[in-house]
N, C-alpha and C. Protein backbone atom coordinates (compact mmCIF):
# COMPACT_ATOMS: atom_id res chain seq x y z
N UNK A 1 11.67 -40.30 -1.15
CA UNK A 1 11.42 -39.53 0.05
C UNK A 1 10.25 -38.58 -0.15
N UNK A 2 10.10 -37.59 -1.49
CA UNK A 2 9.18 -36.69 -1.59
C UNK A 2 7.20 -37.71 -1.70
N UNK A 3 7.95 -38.90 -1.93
CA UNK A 3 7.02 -39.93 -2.20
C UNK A 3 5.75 -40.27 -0.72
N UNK A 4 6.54 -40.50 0.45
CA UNK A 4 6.01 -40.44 1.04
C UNK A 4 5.62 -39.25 1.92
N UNK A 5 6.55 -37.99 1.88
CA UNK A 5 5.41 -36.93 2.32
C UNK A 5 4.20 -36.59 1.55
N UNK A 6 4.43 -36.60 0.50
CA UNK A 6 2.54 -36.81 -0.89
C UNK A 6 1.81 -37.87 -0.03
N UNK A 7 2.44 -39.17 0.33
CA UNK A 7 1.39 -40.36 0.89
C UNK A 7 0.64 -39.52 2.45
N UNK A 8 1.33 -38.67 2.98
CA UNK A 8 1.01 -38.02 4.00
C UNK A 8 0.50 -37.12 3.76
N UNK A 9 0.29 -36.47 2.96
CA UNK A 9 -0.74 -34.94 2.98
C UNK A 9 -2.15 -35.70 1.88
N UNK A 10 -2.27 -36.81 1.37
CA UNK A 10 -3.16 -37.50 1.03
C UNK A 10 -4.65 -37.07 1.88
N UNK A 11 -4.12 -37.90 3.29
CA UNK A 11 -5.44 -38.08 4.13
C UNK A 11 -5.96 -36.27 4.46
N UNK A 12 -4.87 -35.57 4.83
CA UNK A 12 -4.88 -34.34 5.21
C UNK A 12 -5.89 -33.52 4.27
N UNK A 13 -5.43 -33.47 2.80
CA UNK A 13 -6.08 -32.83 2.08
C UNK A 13 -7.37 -33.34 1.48
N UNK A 14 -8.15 -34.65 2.10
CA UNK A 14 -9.40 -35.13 2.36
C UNK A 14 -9.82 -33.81 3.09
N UNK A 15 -9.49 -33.08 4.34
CA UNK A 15 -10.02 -32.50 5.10
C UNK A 15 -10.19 -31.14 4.42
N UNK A 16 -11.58 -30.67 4.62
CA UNK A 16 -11.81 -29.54 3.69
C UNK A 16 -11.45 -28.31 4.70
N UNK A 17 -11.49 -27.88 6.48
CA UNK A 17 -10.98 -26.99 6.08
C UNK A 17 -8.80 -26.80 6.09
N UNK A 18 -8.16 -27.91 5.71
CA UNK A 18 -6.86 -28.08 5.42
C UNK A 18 -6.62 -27.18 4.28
N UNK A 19 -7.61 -27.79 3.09
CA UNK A 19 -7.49 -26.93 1.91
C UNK A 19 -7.78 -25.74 1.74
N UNK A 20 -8.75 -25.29 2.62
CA UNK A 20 -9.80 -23.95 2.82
C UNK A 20 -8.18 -23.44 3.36
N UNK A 21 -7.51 -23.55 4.12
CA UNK A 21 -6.31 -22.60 4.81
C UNK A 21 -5.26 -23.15 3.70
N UNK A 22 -4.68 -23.75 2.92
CA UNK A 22 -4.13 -23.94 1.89
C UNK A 22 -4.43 -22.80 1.01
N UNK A 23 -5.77 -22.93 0.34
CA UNK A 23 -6.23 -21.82 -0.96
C UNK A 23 -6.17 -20.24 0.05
N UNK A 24 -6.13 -20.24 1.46
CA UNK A 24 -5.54 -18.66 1.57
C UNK A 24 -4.84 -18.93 2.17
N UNK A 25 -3.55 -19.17 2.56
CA UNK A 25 -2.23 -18.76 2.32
C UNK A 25 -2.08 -18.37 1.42
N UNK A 26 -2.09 -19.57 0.04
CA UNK A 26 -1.84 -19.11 -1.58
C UNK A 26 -2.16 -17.44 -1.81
N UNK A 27 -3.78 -17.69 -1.76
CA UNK A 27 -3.91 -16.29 -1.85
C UNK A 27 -3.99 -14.81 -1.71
N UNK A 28 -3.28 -15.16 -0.12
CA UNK A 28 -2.68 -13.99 0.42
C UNK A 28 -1.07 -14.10 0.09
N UNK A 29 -0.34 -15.03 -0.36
CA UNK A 29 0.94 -14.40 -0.67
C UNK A 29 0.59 -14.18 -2.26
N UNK A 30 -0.13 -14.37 -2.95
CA UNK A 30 0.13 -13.80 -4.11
C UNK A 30 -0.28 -12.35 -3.94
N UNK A 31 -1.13 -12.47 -3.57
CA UNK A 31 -1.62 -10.71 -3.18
C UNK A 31 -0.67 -10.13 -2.77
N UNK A 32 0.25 -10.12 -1.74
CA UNK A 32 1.20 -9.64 -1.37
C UNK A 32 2.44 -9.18 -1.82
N UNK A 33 2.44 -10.56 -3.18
CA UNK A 33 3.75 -10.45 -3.75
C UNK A 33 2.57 -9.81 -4.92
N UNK A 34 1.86 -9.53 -5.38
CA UNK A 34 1.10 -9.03 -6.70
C UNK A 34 1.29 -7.21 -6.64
N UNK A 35 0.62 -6.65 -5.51
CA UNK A 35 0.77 -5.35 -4.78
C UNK A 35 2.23 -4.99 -4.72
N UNK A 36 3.01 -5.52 -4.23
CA UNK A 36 4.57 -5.18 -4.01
C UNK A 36 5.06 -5.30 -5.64
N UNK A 37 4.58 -6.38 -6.35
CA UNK A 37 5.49 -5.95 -7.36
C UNK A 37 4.91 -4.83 -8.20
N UNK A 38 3.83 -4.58 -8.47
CA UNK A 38 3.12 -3.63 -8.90
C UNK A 38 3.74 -2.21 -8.68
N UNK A 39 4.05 -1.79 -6.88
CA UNK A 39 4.56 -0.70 -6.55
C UNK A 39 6.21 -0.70 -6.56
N UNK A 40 6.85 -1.47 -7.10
CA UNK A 40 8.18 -1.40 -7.67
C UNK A 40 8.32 -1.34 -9.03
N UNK A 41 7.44 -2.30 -9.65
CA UNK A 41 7.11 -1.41 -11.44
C UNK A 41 6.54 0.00 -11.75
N UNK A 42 5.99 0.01 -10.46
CA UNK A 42 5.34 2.11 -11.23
C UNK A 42 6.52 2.99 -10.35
N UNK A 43 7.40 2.94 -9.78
CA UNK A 43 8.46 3.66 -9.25
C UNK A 43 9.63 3.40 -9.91
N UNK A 44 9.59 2.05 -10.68
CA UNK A 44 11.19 1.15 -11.04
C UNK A 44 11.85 1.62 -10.10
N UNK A 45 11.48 0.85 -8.99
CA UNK A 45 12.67 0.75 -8.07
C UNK A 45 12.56 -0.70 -7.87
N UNK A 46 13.32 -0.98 -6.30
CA UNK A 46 13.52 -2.28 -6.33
C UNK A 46 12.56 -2.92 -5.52
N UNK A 47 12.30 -4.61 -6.28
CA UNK A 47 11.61 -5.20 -5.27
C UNK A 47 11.37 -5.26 -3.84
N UNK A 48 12.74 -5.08 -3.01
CA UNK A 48 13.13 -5.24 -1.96
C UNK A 48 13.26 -3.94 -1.07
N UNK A 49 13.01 -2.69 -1.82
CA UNK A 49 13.58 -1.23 -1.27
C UNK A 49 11.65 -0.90 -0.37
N UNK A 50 11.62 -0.74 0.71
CA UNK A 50 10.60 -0.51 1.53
C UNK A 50 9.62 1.29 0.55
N UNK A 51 10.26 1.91 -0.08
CA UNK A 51 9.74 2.67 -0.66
C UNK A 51 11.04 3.67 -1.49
N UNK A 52 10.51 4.56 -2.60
CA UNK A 52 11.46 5.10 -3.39
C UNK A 52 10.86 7.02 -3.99
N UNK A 53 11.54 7.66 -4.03
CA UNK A 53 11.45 8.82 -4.66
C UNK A 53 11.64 8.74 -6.40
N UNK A 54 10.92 9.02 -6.47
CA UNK A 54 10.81 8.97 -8.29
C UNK A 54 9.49 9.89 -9.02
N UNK A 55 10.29 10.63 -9.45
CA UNK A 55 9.30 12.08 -10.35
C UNK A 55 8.42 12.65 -9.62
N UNK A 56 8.99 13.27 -8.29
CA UNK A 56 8.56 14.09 -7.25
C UNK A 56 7.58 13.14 -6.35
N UNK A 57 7.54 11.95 -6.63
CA UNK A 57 6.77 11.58 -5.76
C UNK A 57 7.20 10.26 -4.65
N UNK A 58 6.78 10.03 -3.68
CA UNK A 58 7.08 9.10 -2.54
C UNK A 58 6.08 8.01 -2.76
N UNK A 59 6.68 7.11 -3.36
CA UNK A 59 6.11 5.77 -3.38
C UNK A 59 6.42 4.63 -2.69
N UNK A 60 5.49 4.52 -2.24
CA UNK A 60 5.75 2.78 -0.88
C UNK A 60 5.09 1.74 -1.50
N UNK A 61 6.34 0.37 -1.22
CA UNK A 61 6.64 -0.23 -1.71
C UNK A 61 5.53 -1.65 -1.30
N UNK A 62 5.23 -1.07 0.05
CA UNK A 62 4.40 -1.78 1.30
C UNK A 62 3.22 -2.33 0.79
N UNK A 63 3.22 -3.78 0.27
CA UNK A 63 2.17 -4.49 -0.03
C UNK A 63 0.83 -4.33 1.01
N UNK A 64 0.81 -4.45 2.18
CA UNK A 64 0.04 -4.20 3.18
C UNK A 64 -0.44 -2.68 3.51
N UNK A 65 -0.30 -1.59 2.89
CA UNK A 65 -0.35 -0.35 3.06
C UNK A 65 -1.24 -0.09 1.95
N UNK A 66 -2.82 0.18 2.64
CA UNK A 66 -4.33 -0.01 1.73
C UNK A 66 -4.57 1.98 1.41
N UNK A 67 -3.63 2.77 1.64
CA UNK A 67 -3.95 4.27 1.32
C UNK A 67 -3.02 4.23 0.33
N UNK A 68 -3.36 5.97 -0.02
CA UNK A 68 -2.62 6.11 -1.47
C UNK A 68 -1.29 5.95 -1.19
N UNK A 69 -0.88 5.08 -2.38
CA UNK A 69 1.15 4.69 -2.27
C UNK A 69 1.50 5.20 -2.66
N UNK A 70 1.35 6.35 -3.58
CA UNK A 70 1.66 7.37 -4.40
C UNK A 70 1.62 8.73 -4.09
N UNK A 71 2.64 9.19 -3.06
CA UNK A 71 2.14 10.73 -2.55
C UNK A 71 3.09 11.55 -3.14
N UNK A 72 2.58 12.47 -3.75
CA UNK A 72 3.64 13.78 -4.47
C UNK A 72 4.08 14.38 -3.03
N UNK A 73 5.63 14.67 -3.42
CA UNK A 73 6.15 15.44 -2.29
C UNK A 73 5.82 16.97 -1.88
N UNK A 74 5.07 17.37 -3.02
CA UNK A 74 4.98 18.63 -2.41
C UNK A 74 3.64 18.68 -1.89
N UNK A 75 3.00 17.65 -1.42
CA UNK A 75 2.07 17.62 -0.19
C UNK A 75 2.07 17.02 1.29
N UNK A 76 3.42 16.82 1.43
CA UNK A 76 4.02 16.28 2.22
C UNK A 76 4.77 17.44 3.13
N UNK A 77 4.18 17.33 4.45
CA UNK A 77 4.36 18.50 5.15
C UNK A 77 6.02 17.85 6.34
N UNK A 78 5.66 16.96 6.65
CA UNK A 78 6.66 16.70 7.67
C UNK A 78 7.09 14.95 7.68
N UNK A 79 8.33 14.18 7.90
CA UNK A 79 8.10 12.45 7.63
C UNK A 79 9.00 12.52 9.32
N UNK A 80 8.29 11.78 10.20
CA UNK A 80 8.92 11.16 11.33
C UNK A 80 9.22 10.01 10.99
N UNK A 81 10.68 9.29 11.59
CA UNK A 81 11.46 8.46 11.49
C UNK A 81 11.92 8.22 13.20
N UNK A 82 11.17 6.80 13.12
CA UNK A 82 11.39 6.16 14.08
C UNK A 82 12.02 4.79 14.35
N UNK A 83 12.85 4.90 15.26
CA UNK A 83 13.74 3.13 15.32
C UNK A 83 13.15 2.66 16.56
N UNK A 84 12.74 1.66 16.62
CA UNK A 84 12.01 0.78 17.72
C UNK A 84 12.86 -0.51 17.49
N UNK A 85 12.66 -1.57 18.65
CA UNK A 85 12.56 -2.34 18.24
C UNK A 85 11.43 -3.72 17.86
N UNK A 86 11.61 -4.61 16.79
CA UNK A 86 10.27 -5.26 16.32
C UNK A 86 11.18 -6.63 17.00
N UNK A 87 10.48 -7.62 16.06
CA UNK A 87 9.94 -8.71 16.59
C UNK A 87 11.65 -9.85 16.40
N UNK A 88 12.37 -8.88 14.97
CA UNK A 88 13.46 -9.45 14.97
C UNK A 88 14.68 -8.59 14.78
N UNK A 89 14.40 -7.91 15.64
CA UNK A 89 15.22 -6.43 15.57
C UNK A 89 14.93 -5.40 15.39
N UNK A 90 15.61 -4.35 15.12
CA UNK A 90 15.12 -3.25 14.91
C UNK A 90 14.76 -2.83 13.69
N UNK A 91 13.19 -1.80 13.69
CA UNK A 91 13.17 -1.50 12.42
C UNK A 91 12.67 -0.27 12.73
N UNK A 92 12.00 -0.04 11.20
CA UNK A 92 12.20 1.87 11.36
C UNK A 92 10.72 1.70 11.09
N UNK A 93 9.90 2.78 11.46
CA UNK A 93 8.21 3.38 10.95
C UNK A 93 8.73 5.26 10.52
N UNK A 94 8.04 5.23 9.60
CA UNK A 94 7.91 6.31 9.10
C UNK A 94 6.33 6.35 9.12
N UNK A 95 6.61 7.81 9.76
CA UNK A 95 4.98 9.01 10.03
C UNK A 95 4.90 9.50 8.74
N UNK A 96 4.08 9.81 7.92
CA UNK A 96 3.94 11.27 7.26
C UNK A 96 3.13 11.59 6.95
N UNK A 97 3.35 13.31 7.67
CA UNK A 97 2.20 14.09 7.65
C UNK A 97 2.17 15.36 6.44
N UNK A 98 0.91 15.15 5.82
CA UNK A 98 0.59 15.84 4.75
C UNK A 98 0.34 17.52 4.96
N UNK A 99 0.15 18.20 4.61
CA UNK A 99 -0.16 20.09 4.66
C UNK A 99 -1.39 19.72 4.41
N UNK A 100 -2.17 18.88 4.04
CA UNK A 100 -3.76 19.22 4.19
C UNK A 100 -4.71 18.71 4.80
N UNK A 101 -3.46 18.00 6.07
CA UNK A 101 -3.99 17.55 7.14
C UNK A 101 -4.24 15.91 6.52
N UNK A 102 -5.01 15.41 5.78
CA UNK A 102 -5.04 14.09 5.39
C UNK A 102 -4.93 13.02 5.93
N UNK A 103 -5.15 12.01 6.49
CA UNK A 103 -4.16 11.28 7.67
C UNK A 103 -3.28 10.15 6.26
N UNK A 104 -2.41 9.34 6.65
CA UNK A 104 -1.83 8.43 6.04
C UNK A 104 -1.21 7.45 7.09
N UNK A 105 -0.93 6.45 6.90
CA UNK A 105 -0.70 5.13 7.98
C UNK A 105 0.76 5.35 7.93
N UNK A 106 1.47 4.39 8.88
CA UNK A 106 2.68 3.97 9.16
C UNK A 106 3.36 3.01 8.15
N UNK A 107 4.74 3.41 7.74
CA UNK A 107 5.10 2.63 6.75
C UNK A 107 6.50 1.79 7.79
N UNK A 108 6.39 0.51 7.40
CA UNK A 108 7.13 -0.48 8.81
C UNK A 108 8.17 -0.91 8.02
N UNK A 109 9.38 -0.71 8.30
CA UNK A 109 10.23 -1.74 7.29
C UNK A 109 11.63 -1.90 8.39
N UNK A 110 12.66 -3.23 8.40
CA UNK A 110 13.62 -3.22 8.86
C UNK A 110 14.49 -2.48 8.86
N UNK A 111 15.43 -2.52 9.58
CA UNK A 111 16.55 -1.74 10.13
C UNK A 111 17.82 -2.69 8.97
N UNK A 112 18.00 -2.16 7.84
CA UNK A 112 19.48 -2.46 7.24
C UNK A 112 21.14 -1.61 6.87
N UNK A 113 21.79 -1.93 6.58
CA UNK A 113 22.35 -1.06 5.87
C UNK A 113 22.01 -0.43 4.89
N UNK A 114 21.17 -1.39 3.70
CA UNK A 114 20.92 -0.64 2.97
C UNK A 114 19.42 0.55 3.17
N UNK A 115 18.99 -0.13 4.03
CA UNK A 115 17.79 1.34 4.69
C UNK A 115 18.38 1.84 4.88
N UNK A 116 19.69 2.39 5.73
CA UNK A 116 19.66 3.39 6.45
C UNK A 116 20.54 4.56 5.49
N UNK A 117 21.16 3.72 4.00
CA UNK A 117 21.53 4.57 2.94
C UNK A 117 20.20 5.07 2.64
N UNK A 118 18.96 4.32 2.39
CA UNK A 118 17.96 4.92 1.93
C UNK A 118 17.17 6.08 2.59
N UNK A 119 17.11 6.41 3.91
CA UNK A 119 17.32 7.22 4.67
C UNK A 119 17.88 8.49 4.66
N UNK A 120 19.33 8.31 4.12
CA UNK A 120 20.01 9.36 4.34
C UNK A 120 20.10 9.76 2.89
N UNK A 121 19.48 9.45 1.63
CA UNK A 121 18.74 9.74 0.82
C UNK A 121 17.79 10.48 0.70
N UNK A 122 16.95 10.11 1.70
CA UNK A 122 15.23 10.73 1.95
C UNK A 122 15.54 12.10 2.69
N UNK A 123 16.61 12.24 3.45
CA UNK A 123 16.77 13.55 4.31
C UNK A 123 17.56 14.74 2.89
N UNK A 124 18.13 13.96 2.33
CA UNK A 124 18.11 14.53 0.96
C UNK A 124 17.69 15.21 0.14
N UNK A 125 16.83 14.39 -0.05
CA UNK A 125 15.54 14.77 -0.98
C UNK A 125 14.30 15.46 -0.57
N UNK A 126 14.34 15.87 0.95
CA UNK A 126 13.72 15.93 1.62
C UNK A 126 13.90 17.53 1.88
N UNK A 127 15.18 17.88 1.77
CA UNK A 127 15.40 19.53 1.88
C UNK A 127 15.12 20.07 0.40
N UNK A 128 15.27 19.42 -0.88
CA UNK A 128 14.89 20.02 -1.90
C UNK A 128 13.36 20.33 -1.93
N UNK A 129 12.56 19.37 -1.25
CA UNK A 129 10.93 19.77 -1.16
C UNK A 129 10.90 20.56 -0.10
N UNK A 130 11.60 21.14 0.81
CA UNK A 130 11.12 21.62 2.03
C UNK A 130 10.36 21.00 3.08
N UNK A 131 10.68 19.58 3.08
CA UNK A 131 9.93 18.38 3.71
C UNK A 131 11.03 18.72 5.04
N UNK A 132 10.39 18.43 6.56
CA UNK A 132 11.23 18.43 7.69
C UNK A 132 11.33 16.75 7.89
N UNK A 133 12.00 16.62 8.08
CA UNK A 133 12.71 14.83 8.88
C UNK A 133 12.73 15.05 10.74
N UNK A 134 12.36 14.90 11.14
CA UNK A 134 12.56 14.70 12.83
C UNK A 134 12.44 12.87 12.94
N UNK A 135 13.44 12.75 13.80
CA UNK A 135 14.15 11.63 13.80
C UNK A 135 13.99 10.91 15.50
N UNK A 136 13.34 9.99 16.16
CA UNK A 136 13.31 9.20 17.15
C UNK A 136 13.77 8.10 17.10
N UNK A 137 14.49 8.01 18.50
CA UNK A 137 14.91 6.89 18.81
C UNK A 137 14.42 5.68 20.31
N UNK A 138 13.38 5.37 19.51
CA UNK A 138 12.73 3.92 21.00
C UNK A 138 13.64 2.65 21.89
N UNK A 139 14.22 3.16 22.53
CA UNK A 139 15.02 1.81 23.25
C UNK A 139 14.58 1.82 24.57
């Protein structure tokens, strides 16, 4: 069986740009998965955790997130937490805004159980820095 889908991507991969979108896919998921694992080895947290607190600092986990992933909390002035819904439910964006004004992007991750422990973690950890949480809800 695997025999003749090979006899079928034969003619296909004659076609140069088939392969041209072949070699990037490849090399946008390795990038993706290269960046993500990278920012779960310098936090040791988990592959799968959208971002983690570790030695005062807020690290995102967000392969796609091109600013610093590495923000110490005590420059971290305020984190909005927002539930919308996305494309397969709901997920959360986190704002955060720095004390020195700075801008930083939106960090996008699903709506789980285990987010929303991670969450109520971050509001946590969040009064020991003097960080404010304000919390929206999009429906």
């Amino acid at each position: 069986m695997i025999e003749h889908f090979f006899d079928g991507l034969k003619p296909l991969w004659d076609i140069a740009i088939f392969r041209y979108a072949v070699f990037a896919n490849i090399s946008i998921i390795t990038f993706v998965f290269v960046r993500r694992l990278t920012a779960a080895y310098h936090s040791q947290g988990s592959f799968f955790s959208p971002y983690r607190i570790y030695k005062g600092e807020f690290c995102i986990h967000n392969a796609l997130y091109l600013r610093q992933r590495n923000i110490p909390l005590n420059e971290i002035k305020r984190i909005e937490v927002h539930c919308a819904h996305g494309r397969g439910g709901k997920i959360y964006i986190l704002n955060i805004e720095r004390k020195n004004g700075k801008p930083t992007g939106s960090v996008i991750f699903g709506k789980s159980k285990r987010n929303d422990r991670l969450l109520e973690k971050l509001e946590e950890d969040a009064q020991k820095y003097h960080i404010q949480i304000s919390k929206e809800t999009w429906d």
